[in-house]
N, C-alpha and C. Protein backbone atom coordinates (compact mmCIF):
# COMPACT_ATOMS: atom_id res chain seq x y z
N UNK A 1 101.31 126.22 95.34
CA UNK A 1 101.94 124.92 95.48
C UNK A 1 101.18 123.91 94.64
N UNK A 2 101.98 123.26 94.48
CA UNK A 2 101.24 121.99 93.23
C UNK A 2 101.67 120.47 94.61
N UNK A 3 100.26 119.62 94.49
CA UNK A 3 100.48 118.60 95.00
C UNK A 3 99.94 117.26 94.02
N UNK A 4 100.79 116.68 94.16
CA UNK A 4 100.87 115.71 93.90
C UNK A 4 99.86 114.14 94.27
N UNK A 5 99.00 114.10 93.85
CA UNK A 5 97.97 113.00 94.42
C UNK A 5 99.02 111.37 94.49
N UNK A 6 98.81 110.74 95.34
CA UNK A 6 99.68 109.64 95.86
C UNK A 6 98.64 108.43 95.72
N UNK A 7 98.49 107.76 95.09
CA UNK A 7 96.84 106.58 94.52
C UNK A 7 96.88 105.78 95.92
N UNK A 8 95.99 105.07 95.89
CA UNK A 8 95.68 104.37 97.07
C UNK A 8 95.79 102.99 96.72
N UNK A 9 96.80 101.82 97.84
CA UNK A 9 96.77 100.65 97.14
C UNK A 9 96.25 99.85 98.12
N UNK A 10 95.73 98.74 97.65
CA UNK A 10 95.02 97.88 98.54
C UNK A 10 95.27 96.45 98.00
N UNK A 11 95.06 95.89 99.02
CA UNK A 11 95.46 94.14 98.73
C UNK A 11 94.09 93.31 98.83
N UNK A 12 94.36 92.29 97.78
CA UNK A 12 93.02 91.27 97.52
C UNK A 12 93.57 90.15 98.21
N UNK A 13 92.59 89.27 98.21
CA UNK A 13 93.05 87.72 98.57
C UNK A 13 94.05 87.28 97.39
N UNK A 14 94.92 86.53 98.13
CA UNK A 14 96.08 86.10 97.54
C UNK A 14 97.38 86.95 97.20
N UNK A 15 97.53 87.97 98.47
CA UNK A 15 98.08 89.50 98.03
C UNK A 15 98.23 90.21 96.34
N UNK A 16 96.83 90.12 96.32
CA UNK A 16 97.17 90.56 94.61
C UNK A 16 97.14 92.72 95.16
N UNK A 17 98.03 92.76 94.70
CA UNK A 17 97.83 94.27 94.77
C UNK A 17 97.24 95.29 93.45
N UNK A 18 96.42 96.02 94.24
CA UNK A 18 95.97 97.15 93.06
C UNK A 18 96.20 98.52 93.42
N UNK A 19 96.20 99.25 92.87
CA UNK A 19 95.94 100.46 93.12
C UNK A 19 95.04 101.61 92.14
N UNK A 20 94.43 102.53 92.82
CA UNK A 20 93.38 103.46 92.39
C UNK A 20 93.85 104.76 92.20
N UNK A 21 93.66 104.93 91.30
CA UNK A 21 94.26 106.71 90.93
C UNK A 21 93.34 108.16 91.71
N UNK A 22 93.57 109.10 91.52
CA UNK A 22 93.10 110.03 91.97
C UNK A 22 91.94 110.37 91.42
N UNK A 23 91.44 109.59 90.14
CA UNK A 23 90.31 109.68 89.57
C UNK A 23 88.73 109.19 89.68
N UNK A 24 89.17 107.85 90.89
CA UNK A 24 88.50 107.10 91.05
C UNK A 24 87.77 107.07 92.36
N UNK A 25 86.51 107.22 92.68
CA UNK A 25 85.83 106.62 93.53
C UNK A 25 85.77 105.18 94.17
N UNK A 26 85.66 104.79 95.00
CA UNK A 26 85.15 103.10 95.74
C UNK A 26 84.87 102.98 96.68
N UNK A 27 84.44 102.05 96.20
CA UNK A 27 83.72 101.40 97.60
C UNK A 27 84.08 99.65 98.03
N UNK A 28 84.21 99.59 99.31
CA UNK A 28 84.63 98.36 99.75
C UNK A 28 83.58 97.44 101.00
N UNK A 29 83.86 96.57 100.68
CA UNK A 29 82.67 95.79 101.56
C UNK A 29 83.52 95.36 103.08
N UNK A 30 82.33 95.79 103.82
CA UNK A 30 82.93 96.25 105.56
C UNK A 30 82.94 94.51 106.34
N UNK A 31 82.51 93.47 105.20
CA UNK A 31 82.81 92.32 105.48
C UNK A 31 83.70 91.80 105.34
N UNK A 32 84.40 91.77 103.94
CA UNK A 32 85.41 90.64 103.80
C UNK A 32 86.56 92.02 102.79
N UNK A 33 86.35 93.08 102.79
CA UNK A 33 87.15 94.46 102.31
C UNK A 33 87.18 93.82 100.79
N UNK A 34 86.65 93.22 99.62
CA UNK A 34 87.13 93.17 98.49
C UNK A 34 86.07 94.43 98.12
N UNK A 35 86.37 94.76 96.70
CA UNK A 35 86.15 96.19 95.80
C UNK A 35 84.44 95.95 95.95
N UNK A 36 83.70 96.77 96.43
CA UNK A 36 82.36 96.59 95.69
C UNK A 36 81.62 97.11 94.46
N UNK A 37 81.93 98.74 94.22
CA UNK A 37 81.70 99.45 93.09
C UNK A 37 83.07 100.23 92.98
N UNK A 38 83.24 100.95 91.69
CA UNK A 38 84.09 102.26 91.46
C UNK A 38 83.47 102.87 90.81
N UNK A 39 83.46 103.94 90.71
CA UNK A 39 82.63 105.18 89.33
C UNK A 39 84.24 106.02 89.11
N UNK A 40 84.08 106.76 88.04
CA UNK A 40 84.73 107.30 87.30
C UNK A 40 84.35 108.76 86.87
N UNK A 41 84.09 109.88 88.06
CA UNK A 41 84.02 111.07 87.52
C UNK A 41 84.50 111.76 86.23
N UNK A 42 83.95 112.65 85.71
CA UNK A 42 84.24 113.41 84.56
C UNK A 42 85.50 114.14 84.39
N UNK A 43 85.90 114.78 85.65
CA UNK A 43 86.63 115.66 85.61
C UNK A 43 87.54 115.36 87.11
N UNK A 44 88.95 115.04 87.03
CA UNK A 44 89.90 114.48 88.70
C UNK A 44 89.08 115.19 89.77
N UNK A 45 89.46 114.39 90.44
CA UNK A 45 88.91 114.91 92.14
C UNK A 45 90.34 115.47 92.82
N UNK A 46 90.23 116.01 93.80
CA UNK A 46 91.25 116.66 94.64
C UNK A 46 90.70 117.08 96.06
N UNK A 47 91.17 116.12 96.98
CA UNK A 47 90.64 116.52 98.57
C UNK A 47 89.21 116.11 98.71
N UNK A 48 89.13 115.59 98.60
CA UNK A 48 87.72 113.94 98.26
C UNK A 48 86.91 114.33 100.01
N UNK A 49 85.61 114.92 100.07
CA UNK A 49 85.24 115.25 100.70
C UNK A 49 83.65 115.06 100.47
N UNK A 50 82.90 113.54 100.63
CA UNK A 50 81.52 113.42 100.43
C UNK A 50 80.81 113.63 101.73
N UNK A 51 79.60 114.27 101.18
CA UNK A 51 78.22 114.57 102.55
C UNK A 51 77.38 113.63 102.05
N UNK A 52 76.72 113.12 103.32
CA UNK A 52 75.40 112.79 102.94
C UNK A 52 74.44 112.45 103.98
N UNK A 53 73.15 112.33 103.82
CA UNK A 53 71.55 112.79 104.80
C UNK A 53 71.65 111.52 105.10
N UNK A 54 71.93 110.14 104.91
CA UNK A 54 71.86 109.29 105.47
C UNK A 54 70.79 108.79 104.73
N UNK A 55 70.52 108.81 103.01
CA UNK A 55 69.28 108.60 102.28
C UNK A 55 69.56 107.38 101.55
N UNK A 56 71.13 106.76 101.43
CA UNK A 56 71.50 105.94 100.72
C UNK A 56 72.14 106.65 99.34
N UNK A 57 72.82 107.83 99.46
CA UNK A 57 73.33 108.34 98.87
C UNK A 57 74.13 109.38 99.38
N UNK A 58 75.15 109.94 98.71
CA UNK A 58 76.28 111.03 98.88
C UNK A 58 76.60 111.73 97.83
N UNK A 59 77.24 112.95 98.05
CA UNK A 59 77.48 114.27 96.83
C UNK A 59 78.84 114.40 97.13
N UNK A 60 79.20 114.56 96.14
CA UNK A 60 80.65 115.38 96.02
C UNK A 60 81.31 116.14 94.82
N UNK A 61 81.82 116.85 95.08
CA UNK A 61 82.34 117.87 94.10
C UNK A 61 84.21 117.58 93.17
N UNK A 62 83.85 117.94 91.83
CA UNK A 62 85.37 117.61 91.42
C UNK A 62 86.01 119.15 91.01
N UNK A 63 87.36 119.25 90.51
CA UNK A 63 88.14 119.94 90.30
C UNK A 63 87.41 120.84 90.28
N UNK A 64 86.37 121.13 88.87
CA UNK A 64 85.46 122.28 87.91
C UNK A 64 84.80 122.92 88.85
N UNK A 65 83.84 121.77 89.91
CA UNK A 65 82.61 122.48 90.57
C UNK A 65 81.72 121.61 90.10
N UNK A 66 81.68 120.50 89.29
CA UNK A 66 80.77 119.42 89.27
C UNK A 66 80.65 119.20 90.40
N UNK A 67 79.03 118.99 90.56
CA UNK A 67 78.33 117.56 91.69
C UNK A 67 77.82 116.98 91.00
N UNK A 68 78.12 115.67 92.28
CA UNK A 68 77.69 114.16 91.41
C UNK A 68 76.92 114.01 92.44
N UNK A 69 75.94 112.83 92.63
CA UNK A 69 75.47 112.09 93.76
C UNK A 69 75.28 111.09 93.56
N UNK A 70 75.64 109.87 94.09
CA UNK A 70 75.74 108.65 93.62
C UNK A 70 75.51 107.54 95.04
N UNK A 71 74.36 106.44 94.70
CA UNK A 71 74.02 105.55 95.13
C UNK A 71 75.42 104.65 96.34
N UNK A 72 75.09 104.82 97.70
CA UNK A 72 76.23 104.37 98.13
C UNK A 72 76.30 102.47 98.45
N UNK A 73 74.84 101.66 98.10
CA UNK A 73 75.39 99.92 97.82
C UNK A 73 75.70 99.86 96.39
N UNK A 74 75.61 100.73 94.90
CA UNK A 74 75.89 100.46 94.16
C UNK A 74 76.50 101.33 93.38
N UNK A 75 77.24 102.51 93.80
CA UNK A 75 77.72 103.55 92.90
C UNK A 75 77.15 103.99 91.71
N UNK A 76 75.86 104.09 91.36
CA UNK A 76 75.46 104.38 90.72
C UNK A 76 75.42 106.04 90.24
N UNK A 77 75.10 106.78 89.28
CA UNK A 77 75.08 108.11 89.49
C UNK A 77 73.60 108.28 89.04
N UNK A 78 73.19 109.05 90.26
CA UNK A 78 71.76 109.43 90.51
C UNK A 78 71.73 110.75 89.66
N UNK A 79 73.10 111.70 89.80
CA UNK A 79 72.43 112.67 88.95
C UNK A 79 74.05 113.73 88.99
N UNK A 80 73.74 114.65 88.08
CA UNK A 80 75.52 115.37 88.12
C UNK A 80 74.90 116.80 87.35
């Protein structure tokens, strides 16, 4: 079966709408919900499933079998 990824849309102040593709990571602030970071993996994601030790970071895997791990106040990539 082939599925179809469905992007995720979200509203800013002033209902500005956006939406995020299946490519994209984010992060949103648990205060006032505007965007805080996005990163941009190498290769699409599918079934978006991050772990993490509670270190200030998380891993996750894309299509290939890449891992990434990336900084969770600034999306940074720690390492891939």
């Amino acid at each position: 079966a082939i599925v179809e990824p469905v992007p995720a849309v979200y509203l800013t102040g002033h209902l500005h709408l956006h939406e995020i593709d299946s490519n994209l990571v984010v992060a949103f602030s648990t205060k006032d919900g505007s965007l805080k970071w996005r990163f941009q993996p190498y290769t699409p994601l599918y079934n978006f499933q991050a772990s993490s030790i509670n270190d200030g970071s998380f891993v996750f895997q894309d299509q290939t079998g890449g891992v990434y791990r990336l900084g969770v106040d600034d999306g940074k990539l720690l390492w891939y």
